[in-house]
Protein backbone atom coordinates (compact mmCIF):
# COMPACT_ATOMS: atom_id res chain seq x y z
CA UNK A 1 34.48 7.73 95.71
CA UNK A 2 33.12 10.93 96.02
CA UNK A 3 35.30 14.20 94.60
CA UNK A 4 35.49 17.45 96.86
CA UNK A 5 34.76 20.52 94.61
CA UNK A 6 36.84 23.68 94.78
CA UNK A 7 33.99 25.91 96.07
CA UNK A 8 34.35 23.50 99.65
CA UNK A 9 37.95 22.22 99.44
CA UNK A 10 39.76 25.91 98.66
CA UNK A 11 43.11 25.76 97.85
CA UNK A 12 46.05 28.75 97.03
CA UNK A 13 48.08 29.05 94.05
CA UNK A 14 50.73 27.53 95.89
CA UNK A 15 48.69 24.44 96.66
CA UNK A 16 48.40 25.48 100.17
CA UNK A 17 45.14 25.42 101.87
CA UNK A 18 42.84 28.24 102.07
CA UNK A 19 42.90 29.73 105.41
CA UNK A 20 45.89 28.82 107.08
CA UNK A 21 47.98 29.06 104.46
CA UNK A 22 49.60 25.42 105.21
CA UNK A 23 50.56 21.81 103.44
CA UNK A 24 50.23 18.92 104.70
CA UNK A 25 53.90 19.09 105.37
CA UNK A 26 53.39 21.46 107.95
CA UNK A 27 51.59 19.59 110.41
CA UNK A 28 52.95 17.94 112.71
CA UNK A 29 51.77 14.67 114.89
CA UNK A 30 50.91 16.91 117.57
CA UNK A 31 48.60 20.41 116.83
CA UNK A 32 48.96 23.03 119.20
CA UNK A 33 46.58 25.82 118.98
CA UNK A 34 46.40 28.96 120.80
CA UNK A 35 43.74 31.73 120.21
CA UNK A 36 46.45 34.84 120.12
CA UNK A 37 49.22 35.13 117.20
CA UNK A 38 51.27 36.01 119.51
CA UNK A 39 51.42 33.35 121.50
CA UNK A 40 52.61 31.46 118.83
CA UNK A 41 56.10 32.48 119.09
CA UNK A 42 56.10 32.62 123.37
CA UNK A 43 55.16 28.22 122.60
CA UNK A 44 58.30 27.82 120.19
CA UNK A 45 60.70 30.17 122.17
CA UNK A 46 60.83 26.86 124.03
CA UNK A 47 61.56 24.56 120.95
CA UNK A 48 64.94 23.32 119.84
CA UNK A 49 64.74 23.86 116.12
CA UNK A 50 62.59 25.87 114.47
CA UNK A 51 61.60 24.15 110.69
CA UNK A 52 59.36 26.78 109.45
CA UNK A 53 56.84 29.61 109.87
CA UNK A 54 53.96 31.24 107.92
CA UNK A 55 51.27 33.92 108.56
CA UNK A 56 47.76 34.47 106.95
CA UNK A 57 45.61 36.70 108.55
CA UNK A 58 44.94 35.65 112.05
CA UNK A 59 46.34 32.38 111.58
CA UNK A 60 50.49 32.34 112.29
CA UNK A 61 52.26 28.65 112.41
CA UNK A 62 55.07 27.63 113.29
CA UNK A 63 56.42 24.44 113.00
CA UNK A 64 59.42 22.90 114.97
CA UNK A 65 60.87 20.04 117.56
CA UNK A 66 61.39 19.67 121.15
CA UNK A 67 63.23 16.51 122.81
CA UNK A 68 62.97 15.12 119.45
CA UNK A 69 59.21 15.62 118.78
CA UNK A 70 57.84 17.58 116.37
CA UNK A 71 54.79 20.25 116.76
CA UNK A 72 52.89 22.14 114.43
CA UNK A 73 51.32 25.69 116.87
CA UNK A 74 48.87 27.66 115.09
CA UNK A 75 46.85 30.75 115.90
CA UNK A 76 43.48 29.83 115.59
CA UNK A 77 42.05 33.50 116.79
CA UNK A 78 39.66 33.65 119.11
CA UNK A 79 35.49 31.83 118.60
CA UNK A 80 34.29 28.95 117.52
CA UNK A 81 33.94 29.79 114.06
CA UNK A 82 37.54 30.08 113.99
CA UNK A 83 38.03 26.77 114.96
CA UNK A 84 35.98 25.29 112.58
CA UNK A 85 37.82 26.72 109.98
CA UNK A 86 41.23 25.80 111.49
CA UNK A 87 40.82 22.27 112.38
CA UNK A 88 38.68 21.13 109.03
CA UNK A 89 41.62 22.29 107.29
CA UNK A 90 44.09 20.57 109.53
CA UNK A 91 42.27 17.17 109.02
CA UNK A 92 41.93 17.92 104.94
CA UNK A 93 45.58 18.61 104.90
CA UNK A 94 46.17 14.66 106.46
CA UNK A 95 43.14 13.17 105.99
CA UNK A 96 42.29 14.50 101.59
CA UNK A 97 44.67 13.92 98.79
CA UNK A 98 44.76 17.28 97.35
CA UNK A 99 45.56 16.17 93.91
CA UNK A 100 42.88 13.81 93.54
CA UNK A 101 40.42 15.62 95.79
CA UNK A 102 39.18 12.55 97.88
CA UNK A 103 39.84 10.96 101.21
CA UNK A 104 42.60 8.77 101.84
CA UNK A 105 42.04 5.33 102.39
CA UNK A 106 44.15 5.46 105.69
CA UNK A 107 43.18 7.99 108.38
CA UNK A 108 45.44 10.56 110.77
CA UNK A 109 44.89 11.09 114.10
CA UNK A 110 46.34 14.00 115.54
CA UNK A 111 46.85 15.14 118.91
CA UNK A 112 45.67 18.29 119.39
CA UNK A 113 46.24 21.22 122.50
CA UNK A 114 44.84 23.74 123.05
CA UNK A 115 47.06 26.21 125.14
CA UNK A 116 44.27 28.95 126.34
CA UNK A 117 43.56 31.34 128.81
CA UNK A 118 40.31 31.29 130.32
CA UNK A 119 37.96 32.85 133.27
CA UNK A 120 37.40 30.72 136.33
CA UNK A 121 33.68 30.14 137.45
CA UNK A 122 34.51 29.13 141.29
CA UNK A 123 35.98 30.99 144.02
CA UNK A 124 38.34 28.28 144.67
CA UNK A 125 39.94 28.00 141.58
CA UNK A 126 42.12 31.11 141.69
CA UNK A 127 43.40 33.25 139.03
CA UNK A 128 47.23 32.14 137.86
CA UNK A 129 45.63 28.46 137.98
CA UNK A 130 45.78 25.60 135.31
CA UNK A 131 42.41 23.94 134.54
CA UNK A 132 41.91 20.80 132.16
CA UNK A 133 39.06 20.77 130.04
CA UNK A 134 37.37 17.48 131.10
CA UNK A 135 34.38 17.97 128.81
CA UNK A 136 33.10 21.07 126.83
CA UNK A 137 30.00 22.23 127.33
CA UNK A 138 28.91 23.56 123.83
CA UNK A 139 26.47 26.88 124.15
CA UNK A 140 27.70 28.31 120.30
CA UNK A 141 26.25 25.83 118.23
CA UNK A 142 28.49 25.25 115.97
CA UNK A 143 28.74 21.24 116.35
CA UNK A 144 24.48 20.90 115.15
CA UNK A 145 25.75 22.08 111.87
CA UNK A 146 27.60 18.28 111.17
CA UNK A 147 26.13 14.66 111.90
CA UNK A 148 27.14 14.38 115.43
CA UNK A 149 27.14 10.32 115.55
CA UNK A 150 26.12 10.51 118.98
CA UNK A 151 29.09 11.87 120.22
CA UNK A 152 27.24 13.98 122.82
CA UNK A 153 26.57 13.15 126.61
CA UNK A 154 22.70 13.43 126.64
CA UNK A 155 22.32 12.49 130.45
CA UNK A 156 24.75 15.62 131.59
CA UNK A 157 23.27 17.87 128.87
CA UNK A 158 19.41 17.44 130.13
CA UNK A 159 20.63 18.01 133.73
CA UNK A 160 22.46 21.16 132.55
CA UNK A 161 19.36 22.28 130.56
CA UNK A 162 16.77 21.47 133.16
CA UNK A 163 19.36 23.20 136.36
CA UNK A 164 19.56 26.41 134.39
CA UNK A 165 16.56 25.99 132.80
CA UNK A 166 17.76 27.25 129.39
CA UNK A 167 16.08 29.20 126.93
CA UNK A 168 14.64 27.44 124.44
CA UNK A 169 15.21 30.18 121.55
CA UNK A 170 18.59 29.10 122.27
CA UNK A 171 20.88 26.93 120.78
CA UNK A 172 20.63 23.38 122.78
CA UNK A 173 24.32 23.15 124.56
CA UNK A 174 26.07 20.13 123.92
CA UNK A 175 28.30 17.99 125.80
CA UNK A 176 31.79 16.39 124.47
CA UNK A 177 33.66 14.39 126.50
CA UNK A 178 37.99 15.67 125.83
CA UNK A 179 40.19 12.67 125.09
CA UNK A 180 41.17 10.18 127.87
CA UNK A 181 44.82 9.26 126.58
CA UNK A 182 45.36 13.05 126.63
CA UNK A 183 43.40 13.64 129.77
CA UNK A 184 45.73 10.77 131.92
CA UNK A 185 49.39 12.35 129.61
CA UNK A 186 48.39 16.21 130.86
CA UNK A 187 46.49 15.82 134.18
CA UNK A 188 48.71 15.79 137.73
CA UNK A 189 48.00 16.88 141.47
CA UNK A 190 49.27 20.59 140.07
CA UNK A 191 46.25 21.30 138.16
CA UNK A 192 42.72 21.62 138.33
CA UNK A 193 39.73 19.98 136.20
CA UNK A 194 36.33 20.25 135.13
CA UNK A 195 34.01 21.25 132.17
CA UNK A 196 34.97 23.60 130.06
CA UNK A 197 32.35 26.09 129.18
CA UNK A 198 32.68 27.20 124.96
CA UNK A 199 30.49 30.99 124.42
CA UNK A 200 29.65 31.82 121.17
CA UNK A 201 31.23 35.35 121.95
CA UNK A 202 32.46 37.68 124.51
CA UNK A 203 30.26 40.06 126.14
CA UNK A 204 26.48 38.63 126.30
CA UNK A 205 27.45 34.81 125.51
CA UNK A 206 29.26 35.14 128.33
CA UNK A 207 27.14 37.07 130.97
CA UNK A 208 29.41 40.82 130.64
CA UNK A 209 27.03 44.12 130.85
CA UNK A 210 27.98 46.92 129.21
CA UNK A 211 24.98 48.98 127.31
CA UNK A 212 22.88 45.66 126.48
CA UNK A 213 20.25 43.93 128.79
CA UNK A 214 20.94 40.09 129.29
CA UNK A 215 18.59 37.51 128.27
CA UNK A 216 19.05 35.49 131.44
CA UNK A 217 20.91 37.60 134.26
CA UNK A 218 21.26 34.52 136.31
CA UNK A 219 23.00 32.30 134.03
CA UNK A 220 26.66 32.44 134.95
CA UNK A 221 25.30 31.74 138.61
CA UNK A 222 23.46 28.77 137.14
CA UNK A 223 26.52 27.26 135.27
CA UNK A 224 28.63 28.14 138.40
CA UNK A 225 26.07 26.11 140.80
CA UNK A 226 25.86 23.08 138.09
CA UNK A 227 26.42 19.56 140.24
CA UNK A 228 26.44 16.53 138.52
CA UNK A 229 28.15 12.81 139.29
CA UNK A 230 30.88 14.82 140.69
CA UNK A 231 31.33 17.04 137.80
CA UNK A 232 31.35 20.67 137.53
CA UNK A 233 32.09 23.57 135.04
CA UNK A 234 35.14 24.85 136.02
CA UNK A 235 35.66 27.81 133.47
CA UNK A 236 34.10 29.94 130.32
CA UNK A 237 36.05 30.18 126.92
CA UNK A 238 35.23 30.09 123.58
CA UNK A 239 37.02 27.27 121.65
CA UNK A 240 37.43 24.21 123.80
CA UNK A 241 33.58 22.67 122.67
CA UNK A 242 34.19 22.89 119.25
CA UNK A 243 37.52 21.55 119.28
CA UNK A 244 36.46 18.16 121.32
CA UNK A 245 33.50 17.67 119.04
CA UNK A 246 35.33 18.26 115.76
CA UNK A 247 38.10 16.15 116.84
CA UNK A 248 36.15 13.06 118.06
CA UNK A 249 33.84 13.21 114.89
CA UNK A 250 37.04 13.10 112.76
CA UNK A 251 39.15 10.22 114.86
CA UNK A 252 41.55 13.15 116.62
CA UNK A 253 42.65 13.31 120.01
CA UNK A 254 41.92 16.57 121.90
CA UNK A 255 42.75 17.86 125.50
CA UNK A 256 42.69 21.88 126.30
CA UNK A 257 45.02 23.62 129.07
CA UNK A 258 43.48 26.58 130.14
CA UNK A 259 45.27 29.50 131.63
CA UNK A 260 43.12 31.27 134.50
CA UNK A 261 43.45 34.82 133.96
CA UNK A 262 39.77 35.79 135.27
CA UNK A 263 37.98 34.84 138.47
CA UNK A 264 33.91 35.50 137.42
CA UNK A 265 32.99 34.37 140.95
CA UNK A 266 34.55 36.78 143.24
CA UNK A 267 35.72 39.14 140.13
CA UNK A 268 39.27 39.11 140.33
CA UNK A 269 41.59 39.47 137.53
CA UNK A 270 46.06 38.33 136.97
CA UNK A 271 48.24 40.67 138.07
CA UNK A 272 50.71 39.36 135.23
CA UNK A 273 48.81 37.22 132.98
CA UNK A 274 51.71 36.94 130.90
CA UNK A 275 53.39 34.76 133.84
CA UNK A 276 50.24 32.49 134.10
CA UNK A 277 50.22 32.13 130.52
CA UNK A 278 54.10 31.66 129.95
CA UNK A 279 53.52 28.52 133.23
CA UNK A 280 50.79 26.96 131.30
CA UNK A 281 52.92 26.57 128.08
CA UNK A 282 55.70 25.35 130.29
CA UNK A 283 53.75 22.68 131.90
CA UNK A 284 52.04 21.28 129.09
CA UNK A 285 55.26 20.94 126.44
CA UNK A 286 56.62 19.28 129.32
CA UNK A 287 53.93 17.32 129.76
CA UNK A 288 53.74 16.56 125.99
CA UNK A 289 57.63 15.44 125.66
CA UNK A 290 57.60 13.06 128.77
């Protein structure tokens, strides 16, 4: 059985992992992440009990219960990057035995949701809307970096690639399908669905002009036109990829609620994005203690 060194499994003096600042007492059967810290605290206003809290850099948690369930919500901060740091050390703090620096024999799965806001791509998907991540559609790269087990859907990639006919200096986007259970426990007639779109960041990655010439001027245009078996991409964000392929590659569950602040289509923006936000959380704890 293989050991994890300390230079790639990085714990505190306290025993709590790296990053987050957690152990594996702290998380809870359901993981809810949200990019902003402050979020954090607008998700557990709504909780009945609050168990415990903790801040390290970006990354505030709180743990608590609601209807008798418990959560763990995190701040992840905002890009993919950050995710990849958050959720590996979610699944080391369930999946490793710290002591003995191996995996457990038994595996975790988590449910994990991410409670987002997010940019509409389609005129008819207003801003104070709900959307569903069905899929995300990976254009950061982060997921080539790991043995992806075929977890990607090739046949809606290649018509992706070939529509917008991607650059090839590019990263190749990838496809990740969110988890059904979840899909069928969050989706109703209320909300909207489609493919998530994950940028690598927020000004070029995602088609914004401010000093800096585009590579592809078109592309936002492209991903808005996208048609396939029904599908289309509904919105751009920056986490929702990289959550759905981290989480299927470790055995997780993974769904993301995304709070339209942003119309790109017809360039419309909340007039209280706070109220959007605060309905999403609403929906989706309710959703989650049914």
């Amino acid at each position: 059985m293989r050991t994890i060194g300390p230079t790639e499994l990085i714990l505190n003096p306290d025993g709590s992992i790296y990053h987050i600042n957690l152990k594996p007492e702290h998380i809870a059967p359901t993981v809810i992440f949200v990019g902003d810290q402050n979020r954090v605290e607008k998700v557990a206003k709504h909780f009945d009990e609050i168990e415990f809290s903790t801040q390290k850099r970006e990354f505030k948690t709180i743990v608590g219960n609601l209807k008798g369930k418990r959560f763990t919500v995190i701040s992840t901060g905002i890009g993919p990057d950050n995710i990849d740091i958050v959720l590996n050390e979610i699944d080391a703090l369930v999946n490793i035995d710290l002591e003995t620096r191996t995996v457990k024999p038994e595996l975790t799965s988590l449910q994990i949701v991410r409670m987002g806001t997010s940019g509409s791509l389609h005129e008819d998907i207003p801003v104070d809307a709900i959307v569903l991540g069905t899929h995300g559609l990976g254009l950061d790269g982060v997921l080539h970096s790991y043995d992806n087990k075929d977890i990607f859907e090739t046949e809606l990639e290649n018509a992706f690639i070939d529509h917008c006919n991607y650059a090839e200096q590019k990263s190749r986007p990838y496809i990740v399908r969110n988890s059904p259970i979840l899909e069928k426990k969050m989706m109703s007639d209320e909300i909207f669905s489609g493919i998530t779109a994950t940028a690598g960041g927020f000004f070029g990655p995602q088609g914004r002009i401010l000093r800096l010439a585009l590579q592809d001027n078109h592309l936002n245009k492209k991903i808005e036109t996208f048609r396939h078996n029904q599908l289309i991409i509904s919105n751009l964000e920056m986490e929702t990829s990289v959550i759905y392929g981290l989480s299927k590659l470790m055995g997780h569950q993974a769904v993301s609620m995304n709070a339209i602040i942003g119309n790109r289509a017809n360039l419309t923006f909340s007039k209280d994005p706070y109220a959007t936000v605060e309905k999403m959380i609403a929906y989706s704890l309710d959703k989650l203690t049914a």
